[in-house]
C-alpha atoms as a PDB file:
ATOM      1  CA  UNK A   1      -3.922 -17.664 -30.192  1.00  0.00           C
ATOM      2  CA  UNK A   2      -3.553 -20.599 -27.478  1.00  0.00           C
ATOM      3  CA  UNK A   3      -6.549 -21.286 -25.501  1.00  0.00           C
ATOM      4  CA  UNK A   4      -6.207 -20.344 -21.803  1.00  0.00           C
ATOM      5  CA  UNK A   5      -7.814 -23.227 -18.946  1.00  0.00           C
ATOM      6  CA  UNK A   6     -10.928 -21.344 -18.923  1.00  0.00           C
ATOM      7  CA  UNK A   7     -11.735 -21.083 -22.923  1.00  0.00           C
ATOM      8  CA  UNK A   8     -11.121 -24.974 -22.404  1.00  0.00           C
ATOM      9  CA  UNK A   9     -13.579 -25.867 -19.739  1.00  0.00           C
ATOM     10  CA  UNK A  10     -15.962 -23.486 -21.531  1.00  0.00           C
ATOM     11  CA  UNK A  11     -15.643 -25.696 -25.127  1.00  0.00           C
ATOM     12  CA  UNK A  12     -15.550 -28.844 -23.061  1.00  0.00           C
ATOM     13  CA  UNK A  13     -18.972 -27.835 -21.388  1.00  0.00           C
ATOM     14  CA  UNK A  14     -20.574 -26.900 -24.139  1.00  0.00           C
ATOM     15  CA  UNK A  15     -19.524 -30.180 -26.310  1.00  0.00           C
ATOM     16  CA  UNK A  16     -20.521 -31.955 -23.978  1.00  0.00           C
ATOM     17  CA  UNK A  17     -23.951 -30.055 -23.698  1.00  0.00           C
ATOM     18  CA  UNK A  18     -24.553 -30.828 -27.142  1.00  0.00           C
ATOM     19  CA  UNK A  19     -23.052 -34.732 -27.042  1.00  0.00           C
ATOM     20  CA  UNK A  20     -25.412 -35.408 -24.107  1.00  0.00           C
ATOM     21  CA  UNK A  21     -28.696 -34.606 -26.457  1.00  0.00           C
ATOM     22  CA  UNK A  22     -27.187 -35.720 -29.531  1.00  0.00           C
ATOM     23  CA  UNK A  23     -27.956 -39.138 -31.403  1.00  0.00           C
ATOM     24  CA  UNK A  24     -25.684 -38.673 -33.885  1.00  0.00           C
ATOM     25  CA  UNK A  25     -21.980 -37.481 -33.935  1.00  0.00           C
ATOM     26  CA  UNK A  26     -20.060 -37.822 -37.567  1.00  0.00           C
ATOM     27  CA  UNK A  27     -15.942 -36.973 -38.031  1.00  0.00           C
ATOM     28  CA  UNK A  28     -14.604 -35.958 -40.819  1.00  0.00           C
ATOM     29  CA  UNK A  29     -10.835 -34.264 -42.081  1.00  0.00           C
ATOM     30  CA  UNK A  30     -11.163 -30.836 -43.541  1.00  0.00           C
ATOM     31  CA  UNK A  31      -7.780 -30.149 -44.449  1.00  0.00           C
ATOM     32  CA  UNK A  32      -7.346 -27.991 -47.580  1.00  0.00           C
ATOM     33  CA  UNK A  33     -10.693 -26.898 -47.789  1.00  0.00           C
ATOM     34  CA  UNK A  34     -10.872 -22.869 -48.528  1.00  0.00           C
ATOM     35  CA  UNK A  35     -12.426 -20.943 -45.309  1.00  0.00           C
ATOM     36  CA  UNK A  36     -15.273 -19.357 -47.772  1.00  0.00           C
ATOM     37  CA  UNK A  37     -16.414 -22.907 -48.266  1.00  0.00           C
ATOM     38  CA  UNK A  38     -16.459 -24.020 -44.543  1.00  0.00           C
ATOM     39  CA  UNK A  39     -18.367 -20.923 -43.946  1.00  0.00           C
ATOM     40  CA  UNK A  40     -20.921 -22.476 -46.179  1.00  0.00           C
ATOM     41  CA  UNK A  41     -20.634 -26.002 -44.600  1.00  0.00           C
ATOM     42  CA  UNK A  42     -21.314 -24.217 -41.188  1.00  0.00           C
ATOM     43  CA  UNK A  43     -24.222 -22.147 -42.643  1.00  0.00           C
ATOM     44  CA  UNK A  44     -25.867 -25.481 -44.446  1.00  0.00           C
ATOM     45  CA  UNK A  45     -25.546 -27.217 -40.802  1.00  0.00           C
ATOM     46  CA  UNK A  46     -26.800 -24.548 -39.001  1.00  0.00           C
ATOM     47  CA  UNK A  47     -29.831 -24.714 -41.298  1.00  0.00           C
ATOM     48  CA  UNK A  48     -30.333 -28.776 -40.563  1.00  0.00           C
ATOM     49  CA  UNK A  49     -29.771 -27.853 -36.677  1.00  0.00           C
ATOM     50  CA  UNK A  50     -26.528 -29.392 -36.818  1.00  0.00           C
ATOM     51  CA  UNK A  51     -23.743 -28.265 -34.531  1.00  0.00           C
ATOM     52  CA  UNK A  52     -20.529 -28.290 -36.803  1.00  0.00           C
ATOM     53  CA  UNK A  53     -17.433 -27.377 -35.161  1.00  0.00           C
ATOM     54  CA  UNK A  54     -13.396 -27.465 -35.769  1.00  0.00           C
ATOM     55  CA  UNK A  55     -12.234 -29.038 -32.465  1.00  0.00           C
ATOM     56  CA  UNK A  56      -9.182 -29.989 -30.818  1.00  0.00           C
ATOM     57  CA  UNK A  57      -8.913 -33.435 -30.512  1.00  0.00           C
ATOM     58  CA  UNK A  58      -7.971 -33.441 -26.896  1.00  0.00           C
ATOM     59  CA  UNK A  59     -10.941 -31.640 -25.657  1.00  0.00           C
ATOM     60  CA  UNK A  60     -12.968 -33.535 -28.030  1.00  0.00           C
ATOM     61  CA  UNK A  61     -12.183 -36.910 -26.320  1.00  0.00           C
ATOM     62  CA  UNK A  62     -12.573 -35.147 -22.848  1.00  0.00           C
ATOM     63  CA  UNK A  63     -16.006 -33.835 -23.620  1.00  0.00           C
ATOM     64  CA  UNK A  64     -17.038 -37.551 -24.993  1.00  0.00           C
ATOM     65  CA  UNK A  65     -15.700 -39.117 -21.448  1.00  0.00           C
ATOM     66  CA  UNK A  66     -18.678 -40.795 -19.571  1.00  0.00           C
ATOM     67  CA  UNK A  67     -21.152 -40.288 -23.256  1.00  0.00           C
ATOM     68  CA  UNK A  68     -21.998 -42.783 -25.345  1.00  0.00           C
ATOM     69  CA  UNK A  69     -20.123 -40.822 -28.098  1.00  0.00           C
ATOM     70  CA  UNK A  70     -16.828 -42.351 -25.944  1.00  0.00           C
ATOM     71  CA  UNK A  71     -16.158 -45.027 -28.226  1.00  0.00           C
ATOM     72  CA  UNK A  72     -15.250 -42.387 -30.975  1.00  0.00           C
ATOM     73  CA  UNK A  73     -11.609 -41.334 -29.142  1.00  0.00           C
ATOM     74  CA  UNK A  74      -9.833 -43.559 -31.128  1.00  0.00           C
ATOM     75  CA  UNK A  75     -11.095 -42.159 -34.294  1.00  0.00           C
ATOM     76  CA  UNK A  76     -10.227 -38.212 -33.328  1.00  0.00           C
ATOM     77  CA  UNK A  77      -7.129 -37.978 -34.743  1.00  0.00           C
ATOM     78  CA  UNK A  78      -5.870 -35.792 -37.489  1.00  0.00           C
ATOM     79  CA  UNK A  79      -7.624 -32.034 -38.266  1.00  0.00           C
ATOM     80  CA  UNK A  80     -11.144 -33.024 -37.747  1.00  0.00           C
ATOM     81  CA  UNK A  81     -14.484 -31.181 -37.735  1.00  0.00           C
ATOM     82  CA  UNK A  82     -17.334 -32.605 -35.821  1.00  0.00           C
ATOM     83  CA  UNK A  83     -21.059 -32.815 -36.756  1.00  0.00           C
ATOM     84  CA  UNK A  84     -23.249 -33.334 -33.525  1.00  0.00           C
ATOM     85  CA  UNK A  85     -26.645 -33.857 -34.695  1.00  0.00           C
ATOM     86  CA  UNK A  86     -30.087 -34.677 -32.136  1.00  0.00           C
ATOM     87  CA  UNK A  87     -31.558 -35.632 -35.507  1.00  0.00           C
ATOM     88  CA  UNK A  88     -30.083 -39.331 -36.174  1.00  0.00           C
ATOM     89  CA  UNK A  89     -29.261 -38.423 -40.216  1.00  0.00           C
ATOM     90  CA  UNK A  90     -29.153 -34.851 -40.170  1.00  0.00           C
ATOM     91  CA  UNK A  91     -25.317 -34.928 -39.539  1.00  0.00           C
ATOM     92  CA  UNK A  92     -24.349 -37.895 -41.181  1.00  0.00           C
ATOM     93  CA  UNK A  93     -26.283 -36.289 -44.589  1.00  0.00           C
ATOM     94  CA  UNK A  94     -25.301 -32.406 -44.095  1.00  0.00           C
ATOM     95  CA  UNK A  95     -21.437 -33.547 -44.283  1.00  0.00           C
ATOM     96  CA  UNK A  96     -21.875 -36.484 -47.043  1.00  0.00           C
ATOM     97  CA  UNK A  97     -23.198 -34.235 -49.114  1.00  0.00           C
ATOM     98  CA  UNK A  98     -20.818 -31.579 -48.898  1.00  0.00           C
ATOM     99  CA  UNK A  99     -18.646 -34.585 -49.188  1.00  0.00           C
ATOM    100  CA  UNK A 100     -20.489 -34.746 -52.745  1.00  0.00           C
ATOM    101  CA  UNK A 101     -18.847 -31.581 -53.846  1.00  0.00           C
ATOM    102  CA  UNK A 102     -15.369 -31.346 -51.901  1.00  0.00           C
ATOM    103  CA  UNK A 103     -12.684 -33.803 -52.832  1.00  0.00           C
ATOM    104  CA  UNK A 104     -10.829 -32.620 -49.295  1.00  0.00           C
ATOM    105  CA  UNK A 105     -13.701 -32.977 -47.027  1.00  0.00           C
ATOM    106  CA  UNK A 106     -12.763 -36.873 -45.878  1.00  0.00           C
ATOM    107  CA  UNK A 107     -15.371 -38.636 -43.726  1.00  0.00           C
ATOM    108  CA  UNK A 108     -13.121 -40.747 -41.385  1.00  0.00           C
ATOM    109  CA  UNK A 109     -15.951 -42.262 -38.825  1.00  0.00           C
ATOM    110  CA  UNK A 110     -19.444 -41.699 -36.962  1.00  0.00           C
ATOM    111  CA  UNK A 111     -21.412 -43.166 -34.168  1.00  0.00           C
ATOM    112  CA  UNK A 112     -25.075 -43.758 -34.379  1.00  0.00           C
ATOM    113  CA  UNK A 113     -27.333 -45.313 -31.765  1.00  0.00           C
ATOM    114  CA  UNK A 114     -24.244 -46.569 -29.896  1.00  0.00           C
ATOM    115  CA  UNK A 115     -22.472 -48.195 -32.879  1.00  0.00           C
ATOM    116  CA  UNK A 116     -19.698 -47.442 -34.554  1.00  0.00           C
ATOM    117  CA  UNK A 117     -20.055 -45.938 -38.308  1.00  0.00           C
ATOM    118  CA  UNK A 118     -17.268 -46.375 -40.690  1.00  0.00           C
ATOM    119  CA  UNK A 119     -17.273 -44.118 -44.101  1.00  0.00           C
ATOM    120  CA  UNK A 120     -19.477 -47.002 -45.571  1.00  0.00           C
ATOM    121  CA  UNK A 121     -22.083 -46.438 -42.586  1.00  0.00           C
ATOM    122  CA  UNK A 122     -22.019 -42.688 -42.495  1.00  0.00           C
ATOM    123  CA  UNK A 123     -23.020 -43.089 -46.184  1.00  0.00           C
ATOM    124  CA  UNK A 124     -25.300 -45.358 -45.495  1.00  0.00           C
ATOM    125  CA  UNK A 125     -27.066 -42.996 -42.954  1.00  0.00           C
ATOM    126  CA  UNK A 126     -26.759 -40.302 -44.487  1.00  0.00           C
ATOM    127  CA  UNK A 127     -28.952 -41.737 -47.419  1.00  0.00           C
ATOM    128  CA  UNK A 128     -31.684 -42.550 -45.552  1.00  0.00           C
ATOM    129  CA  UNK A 129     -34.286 -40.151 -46.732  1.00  0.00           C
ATOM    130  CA  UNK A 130     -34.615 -36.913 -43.337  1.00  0.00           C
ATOM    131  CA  UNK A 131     -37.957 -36.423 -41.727  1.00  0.00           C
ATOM    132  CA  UNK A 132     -39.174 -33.783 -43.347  1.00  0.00           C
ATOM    133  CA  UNK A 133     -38.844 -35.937 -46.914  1.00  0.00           C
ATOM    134  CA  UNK A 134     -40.373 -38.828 -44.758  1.00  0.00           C
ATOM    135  CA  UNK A 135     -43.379 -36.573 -43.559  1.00  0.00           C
ATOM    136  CA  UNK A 136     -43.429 -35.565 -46.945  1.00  0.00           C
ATOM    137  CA  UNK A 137     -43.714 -38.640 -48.675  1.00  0.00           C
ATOM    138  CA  UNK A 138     -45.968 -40.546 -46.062  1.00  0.00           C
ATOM    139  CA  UNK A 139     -48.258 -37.175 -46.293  1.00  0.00           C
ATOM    140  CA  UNK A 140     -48.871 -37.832 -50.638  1.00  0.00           C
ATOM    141  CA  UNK A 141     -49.553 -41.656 -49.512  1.00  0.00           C
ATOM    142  CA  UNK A 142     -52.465 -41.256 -46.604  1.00  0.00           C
ATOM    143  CA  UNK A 143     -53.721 -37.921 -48.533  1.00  0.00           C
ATOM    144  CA  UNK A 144     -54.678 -40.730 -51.532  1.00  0.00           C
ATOM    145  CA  UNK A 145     -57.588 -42.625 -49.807  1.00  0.00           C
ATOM    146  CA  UNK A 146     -58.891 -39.346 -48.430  1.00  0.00           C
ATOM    147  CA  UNK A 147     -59.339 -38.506 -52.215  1.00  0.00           C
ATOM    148  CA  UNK A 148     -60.492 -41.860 -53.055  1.00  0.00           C
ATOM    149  CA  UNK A 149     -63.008 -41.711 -50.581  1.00  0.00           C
ATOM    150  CA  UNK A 150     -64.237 -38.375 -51.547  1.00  0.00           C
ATOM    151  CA  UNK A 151     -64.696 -39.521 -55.266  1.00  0.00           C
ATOM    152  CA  UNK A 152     -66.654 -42.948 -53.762  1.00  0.00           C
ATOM    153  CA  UNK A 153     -68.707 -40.340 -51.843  1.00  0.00           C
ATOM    154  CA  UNK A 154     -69.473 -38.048 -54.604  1.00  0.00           C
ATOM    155  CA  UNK A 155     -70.427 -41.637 -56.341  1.00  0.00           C
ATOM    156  CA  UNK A 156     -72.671 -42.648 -54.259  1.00  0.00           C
ATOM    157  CA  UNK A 157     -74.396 -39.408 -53.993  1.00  0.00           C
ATOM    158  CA  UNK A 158     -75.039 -39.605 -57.228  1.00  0.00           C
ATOM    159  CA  UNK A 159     -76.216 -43.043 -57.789  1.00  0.00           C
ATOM    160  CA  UNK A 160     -78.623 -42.552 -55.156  1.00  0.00           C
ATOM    161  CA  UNK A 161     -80.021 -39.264 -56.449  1.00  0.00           C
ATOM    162  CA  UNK A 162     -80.368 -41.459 -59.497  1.00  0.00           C
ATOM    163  CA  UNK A 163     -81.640 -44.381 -58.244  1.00  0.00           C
ATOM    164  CA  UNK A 164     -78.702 -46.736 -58.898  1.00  0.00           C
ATOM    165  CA  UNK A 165     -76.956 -49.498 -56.577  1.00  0.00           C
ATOM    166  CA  UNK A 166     -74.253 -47.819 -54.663  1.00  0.00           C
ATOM    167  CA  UNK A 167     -70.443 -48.564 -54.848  1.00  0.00           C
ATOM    168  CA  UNK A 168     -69.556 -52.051 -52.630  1.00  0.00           C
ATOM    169  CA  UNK A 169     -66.737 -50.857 -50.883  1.00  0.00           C
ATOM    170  CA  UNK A 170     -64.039 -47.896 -50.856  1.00  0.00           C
ATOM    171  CA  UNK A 171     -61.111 -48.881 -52.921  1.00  0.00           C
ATOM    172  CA  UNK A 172     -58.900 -50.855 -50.808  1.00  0.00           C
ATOM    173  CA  UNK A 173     -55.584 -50.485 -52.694  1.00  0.00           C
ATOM    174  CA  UNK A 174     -54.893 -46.696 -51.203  1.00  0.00           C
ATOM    175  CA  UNK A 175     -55.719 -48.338 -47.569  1.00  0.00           C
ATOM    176  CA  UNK A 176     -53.317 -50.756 -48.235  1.00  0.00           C
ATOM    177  CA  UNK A 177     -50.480 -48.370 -49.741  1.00  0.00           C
ATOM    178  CA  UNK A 178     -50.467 -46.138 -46.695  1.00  0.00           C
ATOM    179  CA  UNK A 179     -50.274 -48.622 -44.368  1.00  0.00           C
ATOM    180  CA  UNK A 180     -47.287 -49.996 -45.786  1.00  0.00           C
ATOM    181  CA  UNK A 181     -46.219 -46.936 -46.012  1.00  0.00           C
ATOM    182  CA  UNK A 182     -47.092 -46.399 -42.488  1.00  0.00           C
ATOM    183  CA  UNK A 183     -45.004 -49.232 -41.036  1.00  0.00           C
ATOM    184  CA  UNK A 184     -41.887 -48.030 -42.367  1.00  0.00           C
ATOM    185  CA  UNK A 185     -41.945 -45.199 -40.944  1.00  0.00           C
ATOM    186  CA  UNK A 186     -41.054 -43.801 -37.237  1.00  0.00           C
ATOM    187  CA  UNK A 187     -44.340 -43.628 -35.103  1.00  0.00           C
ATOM    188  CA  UNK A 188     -44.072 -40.221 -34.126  1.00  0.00           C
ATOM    189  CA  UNK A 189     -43.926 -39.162 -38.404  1.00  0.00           C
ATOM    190  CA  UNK A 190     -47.307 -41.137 -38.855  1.00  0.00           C
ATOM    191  CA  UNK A 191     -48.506 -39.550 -36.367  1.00  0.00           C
ATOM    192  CA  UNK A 192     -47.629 -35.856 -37.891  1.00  0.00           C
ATOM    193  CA  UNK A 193     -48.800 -36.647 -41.480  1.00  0.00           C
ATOM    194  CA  UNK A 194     -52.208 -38.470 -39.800  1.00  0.00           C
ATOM    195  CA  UNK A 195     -52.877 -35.230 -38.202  1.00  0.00           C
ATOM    196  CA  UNK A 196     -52.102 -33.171 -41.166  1.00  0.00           C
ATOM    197  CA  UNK A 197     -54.601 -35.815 -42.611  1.00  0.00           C
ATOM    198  CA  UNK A 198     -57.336 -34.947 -40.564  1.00  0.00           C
ATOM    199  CA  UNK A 199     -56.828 -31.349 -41.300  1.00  0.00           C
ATOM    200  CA  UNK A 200     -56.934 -31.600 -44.755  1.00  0.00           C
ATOM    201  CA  UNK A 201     -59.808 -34.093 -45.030  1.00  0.00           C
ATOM    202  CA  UNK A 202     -61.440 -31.050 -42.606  1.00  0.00           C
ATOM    203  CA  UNK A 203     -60.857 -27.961 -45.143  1.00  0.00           C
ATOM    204  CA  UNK A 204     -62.119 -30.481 -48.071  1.00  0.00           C
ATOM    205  CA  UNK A 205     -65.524 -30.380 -46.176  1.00  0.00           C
ATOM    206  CA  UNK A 206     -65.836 -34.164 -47.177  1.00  0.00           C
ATOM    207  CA  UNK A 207     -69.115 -36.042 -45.804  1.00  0.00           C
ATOM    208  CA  UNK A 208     -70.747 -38.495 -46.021  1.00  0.00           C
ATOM    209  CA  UNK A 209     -74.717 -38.119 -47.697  1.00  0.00           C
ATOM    210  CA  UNK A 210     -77.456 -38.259 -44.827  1.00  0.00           C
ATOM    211  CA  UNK A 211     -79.112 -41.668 -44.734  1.00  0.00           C
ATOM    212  CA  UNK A 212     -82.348 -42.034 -46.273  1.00  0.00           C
END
């Protein structure tokens, strides 16, 4: 059924709604692909909090007009669906992977951060591990000297209970890991697994003995 001037404006507005918070917008050809499978594509996206949508090209490049997504017109050409992502990977990785699994799905081009992705640098994003596996990751990392330190704690406890010379120093390998770690990742992440961190280092009930 044709779209009437109204529908239109309405799918122009609210492509552009979602372009102007996006960071990430990702093309890709769909044609052949069985409609029970693009219900799943949609349904995987939808779980990411990526906007997926078949779109016609023509309101596509009218909705881009004025965003940084503009660059992309030259690239909307064909049957295309769009991933439109505020996440910078989540797009680029939802469609790759379905990519993975369907010989039809074709990614044909992306923009990220105002450049230009070709199918190279779509793949590229899309394996760069998501925030959640980041949070994840850099959580296991700065929840290692919390242990450390308990066990050094415990230690020295007990060699003063006993008499002994405590421990020098807290093992400095962990502190060095995380903060590694820590630089390569996004500022705002460290900052989520650092509180998480503190909470857990709170429910372990670790202290430090009372000075003698």
């Amino acid at each position: 059924m044709p779209l009437n001037v109204e529908d239109k404006k309405a799918i122009v507005a609210d492509v552009g709604a979602q372009l102007a918070a996006a960071q990430t917008v990702v093309l890709a050809e769909y044609r052949g692909i069985p409609v029970g499978e693009l219900t799943t594509l949609r349904a995987n996206a939808r779980a990411q909090g990526v906007y997926l949508r078949v779109l016609k090209n023509t309101l596509a490049r009218r909705a881009a007009q004025g965003t940084q997504f503009e660059p992309l017109a030259d690239s909307m050409v064909g049957p295309l669906i769009y991933g439109i992502s505020v996440d910078p990977i989540a797009s680029a990785k939802v469609l790759q992977q379905f990519a993975k699994t369907q010989e039809h799905l074709v990614i044909k081009a992306g923009l990220y951060n105002g450049k230009m992705l070709d199918v190279n640098g779509v793949k590229a994003l899309a394996s760069i591990p998501s925030r959640d596996e980041l949070l994840s990751q850099l959580l296991g990392v700065m929840l290692a000297p919390v242990s450390a330190m308990a066990r050094v704690l415990g230690a020295v406890a007990a060699q003063k209970a006993a008499g002994a010379p405590a421990p020098a120093a807290v093992p400095v390998a962990a502190v060095a890991a995380t903060e590694a770690v820590a630089d390569a990742v996004p500022a705002e992440v460290v900052a989520e697994a650092a509180s998480a961190v503190e909470a857990a280092a709170d429910q372990s009930n670790v202290e430090p003995p009372a000075a003698e």
